[in-house]
N, C-alpha and C. Protein backbone atom coordinates (compact mmCIF):
# COMPACT_ATOMS: atom_id res chain seq x y z
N UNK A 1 -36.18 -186.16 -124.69
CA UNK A 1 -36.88 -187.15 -125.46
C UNK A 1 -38.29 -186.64 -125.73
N UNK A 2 -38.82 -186.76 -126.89
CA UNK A 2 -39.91 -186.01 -127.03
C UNK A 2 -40.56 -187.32 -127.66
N UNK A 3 -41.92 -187.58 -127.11
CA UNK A 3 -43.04 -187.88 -127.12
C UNK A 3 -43.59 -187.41 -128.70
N UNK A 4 -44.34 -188.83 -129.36
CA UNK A 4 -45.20 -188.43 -130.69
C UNK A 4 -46.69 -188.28 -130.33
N UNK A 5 -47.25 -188.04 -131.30
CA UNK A 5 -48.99 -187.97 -131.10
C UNK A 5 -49.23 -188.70 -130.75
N UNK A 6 -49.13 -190.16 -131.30
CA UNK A 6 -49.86 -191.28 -130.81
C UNK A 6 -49.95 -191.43 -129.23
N UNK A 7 -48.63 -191.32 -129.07
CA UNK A 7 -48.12 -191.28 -127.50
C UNK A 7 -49.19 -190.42 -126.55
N UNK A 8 -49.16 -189.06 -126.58
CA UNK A 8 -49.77 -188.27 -126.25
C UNK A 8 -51.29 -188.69 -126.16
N UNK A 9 -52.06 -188.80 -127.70
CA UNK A 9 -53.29 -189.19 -127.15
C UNK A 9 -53.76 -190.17 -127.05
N UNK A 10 -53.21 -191.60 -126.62
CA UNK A 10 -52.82 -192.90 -125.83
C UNK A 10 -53.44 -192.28 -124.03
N UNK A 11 -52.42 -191.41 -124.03
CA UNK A 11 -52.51 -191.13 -122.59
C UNK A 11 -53.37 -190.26 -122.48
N UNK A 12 -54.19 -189.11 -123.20
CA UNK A 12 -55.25 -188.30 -122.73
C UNK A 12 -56.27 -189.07 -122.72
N UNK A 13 -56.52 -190.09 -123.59
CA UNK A 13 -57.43 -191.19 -123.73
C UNK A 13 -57.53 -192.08 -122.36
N UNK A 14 -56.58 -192.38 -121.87
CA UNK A 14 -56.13 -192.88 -120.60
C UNK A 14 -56.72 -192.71 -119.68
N UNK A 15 -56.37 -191.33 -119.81
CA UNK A 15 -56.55 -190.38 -118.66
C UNK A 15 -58.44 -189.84 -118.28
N UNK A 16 -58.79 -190.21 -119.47
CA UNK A 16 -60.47 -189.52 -119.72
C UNK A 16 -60.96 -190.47 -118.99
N UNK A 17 -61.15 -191.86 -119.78
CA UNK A 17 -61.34 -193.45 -119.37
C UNK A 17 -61.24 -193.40 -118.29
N UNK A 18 -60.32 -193.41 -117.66
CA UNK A 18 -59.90 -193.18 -115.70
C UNK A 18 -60.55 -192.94 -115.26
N UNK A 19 -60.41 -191.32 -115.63
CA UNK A 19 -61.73 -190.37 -114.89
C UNK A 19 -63.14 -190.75 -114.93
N UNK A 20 -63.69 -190.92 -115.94
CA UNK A 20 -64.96 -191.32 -116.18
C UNK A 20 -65.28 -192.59 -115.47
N UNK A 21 -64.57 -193.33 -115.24
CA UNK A 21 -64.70 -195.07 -114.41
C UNK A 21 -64.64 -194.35 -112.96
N UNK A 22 -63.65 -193.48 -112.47
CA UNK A 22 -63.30 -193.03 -111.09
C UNK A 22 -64.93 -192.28 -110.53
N UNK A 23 -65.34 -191.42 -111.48
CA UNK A 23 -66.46 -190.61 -111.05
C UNK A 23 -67.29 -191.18 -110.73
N UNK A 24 -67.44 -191.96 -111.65
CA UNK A 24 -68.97 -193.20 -111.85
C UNK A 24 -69.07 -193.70 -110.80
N UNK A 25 -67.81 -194.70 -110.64
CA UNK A 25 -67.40 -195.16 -108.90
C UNK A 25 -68.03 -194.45 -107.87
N UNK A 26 -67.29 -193.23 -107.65
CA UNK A 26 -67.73 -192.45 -106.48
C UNK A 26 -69.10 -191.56 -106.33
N UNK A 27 -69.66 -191.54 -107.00
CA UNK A 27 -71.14 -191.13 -108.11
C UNK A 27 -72.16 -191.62 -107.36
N UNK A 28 -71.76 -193.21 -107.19
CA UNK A 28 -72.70 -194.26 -106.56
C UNK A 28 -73.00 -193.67 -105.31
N UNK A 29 -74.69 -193.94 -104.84
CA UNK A 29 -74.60 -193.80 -103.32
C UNK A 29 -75.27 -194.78 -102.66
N UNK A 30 -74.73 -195.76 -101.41
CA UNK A 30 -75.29 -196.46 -100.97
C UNK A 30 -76.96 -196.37 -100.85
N UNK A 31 -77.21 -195.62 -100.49
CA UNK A 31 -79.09 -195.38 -100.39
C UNK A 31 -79.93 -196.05 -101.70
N UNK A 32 -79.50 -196.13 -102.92
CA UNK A 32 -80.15 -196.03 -103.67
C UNK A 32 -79.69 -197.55 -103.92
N UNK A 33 -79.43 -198.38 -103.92
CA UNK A 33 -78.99 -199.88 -103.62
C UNK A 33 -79.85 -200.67 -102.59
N UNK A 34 -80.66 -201.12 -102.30
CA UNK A 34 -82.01 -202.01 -101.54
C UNK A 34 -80.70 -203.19 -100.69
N UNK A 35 -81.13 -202.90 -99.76
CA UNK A 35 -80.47 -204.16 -99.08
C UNK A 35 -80.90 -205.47 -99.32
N UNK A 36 -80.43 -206.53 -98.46
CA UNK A 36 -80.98 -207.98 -98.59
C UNK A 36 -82.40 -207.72 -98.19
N UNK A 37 -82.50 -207.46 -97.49
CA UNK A 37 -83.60 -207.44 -96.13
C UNK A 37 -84.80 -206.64 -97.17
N UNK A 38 -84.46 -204.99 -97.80
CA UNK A 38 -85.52 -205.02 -98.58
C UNK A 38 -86.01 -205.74 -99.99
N UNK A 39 -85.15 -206.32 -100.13
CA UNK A 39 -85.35 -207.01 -101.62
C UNK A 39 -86.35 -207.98 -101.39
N UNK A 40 -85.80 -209.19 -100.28
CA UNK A 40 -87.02 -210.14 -99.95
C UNK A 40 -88.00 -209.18 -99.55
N UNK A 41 -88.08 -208.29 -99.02
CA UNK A 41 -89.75 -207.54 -98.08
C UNK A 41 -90.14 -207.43 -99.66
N UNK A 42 -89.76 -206.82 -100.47
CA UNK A 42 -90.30 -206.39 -101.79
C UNK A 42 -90.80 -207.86 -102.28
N UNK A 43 -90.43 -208.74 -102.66
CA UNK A 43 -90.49 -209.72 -103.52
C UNK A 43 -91.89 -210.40 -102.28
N UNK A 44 -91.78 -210.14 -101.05
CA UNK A 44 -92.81 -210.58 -100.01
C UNK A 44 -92.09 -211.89 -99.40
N UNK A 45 -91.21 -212.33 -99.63
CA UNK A 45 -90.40 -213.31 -99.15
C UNK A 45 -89.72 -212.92 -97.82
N UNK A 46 -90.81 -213.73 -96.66
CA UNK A 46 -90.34 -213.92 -95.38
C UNK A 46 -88.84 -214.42 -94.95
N UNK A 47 -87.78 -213.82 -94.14
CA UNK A 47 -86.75 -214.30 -93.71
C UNK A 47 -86.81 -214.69 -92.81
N UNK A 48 -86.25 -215.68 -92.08
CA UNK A 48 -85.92 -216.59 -91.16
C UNK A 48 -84.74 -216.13 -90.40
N UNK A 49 -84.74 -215.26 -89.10
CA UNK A 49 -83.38 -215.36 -88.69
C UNK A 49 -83.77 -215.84 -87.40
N UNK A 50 -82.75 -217.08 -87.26
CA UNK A 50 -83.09 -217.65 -85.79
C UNK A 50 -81.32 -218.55 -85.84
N UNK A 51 -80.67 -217.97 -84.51
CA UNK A 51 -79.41 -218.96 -84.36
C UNK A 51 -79.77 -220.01 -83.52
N UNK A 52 -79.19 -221.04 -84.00
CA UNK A 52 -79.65 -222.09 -83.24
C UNK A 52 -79.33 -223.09 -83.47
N UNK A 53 -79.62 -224.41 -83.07
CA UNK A 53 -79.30 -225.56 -83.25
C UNK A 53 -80.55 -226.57 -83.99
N UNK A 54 -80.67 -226.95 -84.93
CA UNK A 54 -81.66 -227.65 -85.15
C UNK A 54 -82.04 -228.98 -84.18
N UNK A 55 -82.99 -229.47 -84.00
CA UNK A 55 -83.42 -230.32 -83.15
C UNK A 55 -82.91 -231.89 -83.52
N UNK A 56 -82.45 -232.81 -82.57
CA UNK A 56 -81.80 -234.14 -83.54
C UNK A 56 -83.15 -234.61 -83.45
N UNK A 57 -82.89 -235.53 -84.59
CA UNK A 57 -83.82 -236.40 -85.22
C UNK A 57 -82.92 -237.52 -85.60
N UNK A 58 -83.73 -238.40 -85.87
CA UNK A 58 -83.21 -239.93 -86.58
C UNK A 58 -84.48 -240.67 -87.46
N UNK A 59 -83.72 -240.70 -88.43
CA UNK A 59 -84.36 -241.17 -90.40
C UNK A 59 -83.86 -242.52 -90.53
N UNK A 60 -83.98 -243.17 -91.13
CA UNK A 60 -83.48 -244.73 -92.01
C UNK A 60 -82.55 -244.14 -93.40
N UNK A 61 -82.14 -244.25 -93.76
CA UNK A 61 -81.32 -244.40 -94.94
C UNK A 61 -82.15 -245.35 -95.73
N UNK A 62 -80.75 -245.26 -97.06
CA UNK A 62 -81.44 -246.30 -98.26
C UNK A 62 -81.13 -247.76 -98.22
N UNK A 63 -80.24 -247.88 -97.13
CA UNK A 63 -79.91 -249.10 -96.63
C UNK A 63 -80.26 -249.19 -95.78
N UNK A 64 -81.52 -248.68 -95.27
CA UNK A 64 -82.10 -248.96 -94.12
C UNK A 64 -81.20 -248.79 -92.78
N UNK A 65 -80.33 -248.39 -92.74
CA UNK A 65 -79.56 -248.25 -91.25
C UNK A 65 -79.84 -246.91 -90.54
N UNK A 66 -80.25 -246.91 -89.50
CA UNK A 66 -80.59 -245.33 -89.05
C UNK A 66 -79.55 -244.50 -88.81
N UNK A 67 -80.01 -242.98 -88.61
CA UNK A 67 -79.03 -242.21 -88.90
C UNK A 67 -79.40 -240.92 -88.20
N UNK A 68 -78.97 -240.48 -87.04
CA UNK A 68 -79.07 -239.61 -86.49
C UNK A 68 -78.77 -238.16 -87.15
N UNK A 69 -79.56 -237.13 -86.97
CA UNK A 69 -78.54 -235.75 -87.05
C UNK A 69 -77.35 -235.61 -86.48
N UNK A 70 -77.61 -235.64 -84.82
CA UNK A 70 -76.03 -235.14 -84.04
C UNK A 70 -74.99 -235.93 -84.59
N UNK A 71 -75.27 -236.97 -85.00
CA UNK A 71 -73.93 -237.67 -85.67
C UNK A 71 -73.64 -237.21 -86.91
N UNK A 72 -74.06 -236.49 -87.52
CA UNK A 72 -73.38 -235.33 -89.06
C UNK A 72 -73.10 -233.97 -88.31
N UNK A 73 -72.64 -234.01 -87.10
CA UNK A 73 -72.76 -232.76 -87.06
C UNK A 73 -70.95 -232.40 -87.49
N UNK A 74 -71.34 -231.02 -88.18
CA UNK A 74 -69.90 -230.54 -88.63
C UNK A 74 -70.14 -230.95 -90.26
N UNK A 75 -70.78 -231.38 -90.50
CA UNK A 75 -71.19 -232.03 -92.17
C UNK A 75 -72.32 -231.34 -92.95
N UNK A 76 -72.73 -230.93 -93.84
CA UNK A 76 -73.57 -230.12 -94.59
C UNK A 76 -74.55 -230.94 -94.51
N UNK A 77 -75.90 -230.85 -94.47
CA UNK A 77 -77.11 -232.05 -94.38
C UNK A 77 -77.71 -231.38 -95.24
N UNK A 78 -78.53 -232.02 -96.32
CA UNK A 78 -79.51 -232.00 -96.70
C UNK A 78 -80.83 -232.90 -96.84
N UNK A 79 -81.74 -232.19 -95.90
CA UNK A 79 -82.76 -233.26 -95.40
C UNK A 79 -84.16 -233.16 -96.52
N UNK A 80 -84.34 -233.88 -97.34
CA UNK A 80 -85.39 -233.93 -98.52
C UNK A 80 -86.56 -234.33 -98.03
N UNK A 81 -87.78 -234.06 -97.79
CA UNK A 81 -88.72 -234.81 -97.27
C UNK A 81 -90.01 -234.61 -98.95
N UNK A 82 -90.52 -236.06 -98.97
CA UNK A 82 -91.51 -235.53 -100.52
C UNK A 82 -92.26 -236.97 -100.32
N UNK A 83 -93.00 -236.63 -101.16
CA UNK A 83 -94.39 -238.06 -101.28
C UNK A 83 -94.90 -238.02 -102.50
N UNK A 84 -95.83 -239.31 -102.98
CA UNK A 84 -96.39 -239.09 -104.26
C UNK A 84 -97.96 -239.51 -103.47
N UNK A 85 -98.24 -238.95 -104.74
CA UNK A 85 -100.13 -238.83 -104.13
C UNK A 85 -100.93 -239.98 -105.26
């Protein structure tokens, strides 16, 4: 069975494309990629690493009923604190 042109350079085309995506790939070298850690130092943005437990507290709600932390625990919190002047 013999193969036409099109056929043929379908697949050298293929084959270039490949290569050129494969090289590029392996081309890359980690070093030259900034980690997390330097990106914030660059930008001057202090990181926070501390494991831990945040401290409970207890707030009022909008219905006024209070509301502990340890009792969300296992639940995503977002604690808003703001004022007007």
């Amino acid at each position: 069975m013999k193969l036409n042109t099109k056929v043929w350079l379908t697949l050298l085309v293929l084959f270039i494309v490949f290569g050129g995506i494969l090289t590029f790939y392996l081309s890359g070298k980690s070093e030259d990629i900034p980690s997390d850690q330097d990106l914030m130092a660059s930008m001057r943005i202090a990181t926070l690493i501390r494991e831990g437990k945040a401290p409970d507290f207890m707030l009022k709600d909008l219905e006024g009923k209070s509301v502990r932390l340890s009792g969300l625990r296992g639940k995503v919190v977002l604690v808003n604190f703001w004022t007007t002047w």
